[in-house]
C-alpha atoms as a PDB file:
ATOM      1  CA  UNK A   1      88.065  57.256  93.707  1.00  0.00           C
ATOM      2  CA  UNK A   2      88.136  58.052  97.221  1.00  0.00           C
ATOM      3  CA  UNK A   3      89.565  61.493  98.467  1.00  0.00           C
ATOM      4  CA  UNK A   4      93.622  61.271  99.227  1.00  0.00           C
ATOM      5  CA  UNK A   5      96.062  64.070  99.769  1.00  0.00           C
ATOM      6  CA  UNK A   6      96.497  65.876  96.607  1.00  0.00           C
ATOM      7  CA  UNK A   7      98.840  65.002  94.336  1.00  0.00           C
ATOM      8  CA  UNK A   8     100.917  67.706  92.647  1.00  0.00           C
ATOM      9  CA  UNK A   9     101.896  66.506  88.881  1.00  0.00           C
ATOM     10  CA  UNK A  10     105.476  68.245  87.542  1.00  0.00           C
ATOM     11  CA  UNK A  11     105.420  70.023  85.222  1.00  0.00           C
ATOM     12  CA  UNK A  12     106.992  68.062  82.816  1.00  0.00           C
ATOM     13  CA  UNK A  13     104.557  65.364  82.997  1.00  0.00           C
ATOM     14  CA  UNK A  14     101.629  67.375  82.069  1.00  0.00           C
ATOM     15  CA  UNK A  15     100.380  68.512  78.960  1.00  0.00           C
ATOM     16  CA  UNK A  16     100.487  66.691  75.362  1.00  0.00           C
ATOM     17  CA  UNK A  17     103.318  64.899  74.490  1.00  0.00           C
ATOM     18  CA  UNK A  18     104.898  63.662  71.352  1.00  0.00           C
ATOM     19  CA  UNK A  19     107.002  61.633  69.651  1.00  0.00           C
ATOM     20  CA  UNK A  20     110.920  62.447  69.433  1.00  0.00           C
ATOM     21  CA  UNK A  21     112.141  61.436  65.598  1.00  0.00           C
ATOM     22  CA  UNK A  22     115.104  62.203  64.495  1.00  0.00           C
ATOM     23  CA  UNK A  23     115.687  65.250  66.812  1.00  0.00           C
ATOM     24  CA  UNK A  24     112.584  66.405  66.840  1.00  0.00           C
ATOM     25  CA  UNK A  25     109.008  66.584  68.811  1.00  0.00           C
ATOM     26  CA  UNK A  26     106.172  65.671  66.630  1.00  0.00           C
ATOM     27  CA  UNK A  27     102.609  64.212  66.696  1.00  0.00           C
ATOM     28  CA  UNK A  28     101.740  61.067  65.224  1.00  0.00           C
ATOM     29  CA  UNK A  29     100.646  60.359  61.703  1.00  0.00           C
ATOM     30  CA  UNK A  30      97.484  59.565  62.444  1.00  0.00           C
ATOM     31  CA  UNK A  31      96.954  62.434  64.821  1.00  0.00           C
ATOM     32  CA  UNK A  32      95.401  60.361  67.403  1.00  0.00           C
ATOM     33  CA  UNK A  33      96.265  60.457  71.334  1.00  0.00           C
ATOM     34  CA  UNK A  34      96.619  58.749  74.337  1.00  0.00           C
ATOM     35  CA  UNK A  35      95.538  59.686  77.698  1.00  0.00           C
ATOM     36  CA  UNK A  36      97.693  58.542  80.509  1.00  0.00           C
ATOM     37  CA  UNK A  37      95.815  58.131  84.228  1.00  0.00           C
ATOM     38  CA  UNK A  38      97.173  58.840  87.257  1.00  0.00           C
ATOM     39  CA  UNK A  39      96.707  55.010  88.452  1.00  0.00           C
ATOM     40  CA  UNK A  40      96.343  56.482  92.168  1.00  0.00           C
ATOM     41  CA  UNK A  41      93.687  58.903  91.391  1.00  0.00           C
ATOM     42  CA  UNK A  42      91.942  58.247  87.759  1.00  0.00           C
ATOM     43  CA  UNK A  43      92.955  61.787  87.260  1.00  0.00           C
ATOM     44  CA  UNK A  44      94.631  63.104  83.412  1.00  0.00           C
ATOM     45  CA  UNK A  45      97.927  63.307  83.694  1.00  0.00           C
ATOM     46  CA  UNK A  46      98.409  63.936  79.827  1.00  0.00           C
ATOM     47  CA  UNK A  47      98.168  63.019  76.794  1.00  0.00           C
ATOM     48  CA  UNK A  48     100.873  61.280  74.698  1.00  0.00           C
ATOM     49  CA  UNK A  49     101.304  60.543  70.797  1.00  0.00           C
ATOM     50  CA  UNK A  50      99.803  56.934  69.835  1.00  0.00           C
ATOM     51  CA  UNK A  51     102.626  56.265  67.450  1.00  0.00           C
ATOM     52  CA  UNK A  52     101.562  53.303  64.200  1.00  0.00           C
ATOM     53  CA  UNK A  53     103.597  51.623  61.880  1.00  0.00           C
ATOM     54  CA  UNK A  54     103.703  54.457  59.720  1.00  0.00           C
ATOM     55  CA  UNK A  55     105.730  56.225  63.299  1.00  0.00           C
ATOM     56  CA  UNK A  56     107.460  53.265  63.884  1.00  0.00           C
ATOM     57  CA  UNK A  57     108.961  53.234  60.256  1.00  0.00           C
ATOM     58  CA  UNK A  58     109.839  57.162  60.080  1.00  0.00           C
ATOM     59  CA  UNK A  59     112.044  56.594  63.439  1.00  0.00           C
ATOM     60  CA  UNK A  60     113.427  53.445  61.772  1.00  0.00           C
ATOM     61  CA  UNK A  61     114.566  55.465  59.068  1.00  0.00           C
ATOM     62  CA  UNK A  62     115.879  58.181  60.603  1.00  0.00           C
ATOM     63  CA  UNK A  63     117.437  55.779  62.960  1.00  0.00           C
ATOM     64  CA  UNK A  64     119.659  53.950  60.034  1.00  0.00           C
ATOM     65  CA  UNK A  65     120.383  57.144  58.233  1.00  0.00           C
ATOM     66  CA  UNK A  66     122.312  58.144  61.103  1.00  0.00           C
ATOM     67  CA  UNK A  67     124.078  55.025  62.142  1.00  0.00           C
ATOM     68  CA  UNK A  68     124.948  54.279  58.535  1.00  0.00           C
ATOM     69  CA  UNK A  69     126.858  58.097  58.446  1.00  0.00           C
ATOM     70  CA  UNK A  70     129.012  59.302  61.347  1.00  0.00           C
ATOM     71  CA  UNK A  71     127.233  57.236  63.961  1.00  0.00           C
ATOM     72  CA  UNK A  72     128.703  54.349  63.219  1.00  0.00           C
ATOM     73  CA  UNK A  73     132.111  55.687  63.262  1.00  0.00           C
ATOM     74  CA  UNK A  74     132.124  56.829  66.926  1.00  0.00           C
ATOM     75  CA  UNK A  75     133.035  55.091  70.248  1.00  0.00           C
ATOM     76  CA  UNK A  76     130.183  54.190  72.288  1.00  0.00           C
ATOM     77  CA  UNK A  77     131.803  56.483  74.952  1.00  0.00           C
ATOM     78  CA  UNK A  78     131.484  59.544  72.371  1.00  0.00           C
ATOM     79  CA  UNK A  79     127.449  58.862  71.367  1.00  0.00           C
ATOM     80  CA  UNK A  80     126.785  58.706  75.114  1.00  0.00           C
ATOM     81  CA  UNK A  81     128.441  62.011  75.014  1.00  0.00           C
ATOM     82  CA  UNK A  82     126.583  63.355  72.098  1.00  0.00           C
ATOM     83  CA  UNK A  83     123.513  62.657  73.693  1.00  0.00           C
ATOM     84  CA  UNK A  84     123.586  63.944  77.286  1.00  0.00           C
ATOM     85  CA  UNK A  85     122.197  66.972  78.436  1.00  0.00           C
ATOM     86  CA  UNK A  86     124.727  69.939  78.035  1.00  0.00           C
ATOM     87  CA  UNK A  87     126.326  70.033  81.787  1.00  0.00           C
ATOM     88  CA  UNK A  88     126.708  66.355  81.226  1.00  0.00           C
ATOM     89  CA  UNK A  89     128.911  66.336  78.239  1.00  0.00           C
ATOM     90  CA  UNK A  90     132.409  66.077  78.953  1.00  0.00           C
ATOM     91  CA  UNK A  91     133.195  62.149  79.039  1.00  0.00           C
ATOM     92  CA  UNK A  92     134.445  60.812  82.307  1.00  0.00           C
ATOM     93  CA  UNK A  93     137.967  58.998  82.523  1.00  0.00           C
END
């Protein structure tokens, strides 16, 4: 690639990433990775989770679980709510 300014990745792009299921980070089943190029450069950026089926299904599950219990109960304006960061989470009139 030919020589550019530098690019300075944040920090919360690099690294290894994984998959969020049910609240929490985790890798895939199968272990295996993606690497993710900088499409300017060719450079790493990181590397994420290459969720399967097997993912896929977990998150599915997890997924229902939770709208079949209180989930489903709630106004859309109180799961936005539930999942915003923390400074965020006072609905707005």
């Amino acid at each position: 690639m030919s020589a550019g300014p530098a690019l300075v990745v944040p920090q919360f792009v690099a690294g290894a990433k994984k998959n969020l299921i049910g609240g929490e980070w985790a890798d895939a089943a199968s272990g295996r990775r993606i690497e993710v190029l900088n499409p300017a450069t060719g450079d790493s950026l990181c590397s994420i989770a290459q969720g399967d089926a097997e993912d896929v299904d977990r998150a599915v599950a997890v997924a229902r679980r939770a709208f079949e219990g209180e989930w489903r109960r709630w106004t859309p304006r109180w799961r936005l709510v539930s999942v915003s960061p923390r400074d965020q989470r006072q609905p707005q009139p």
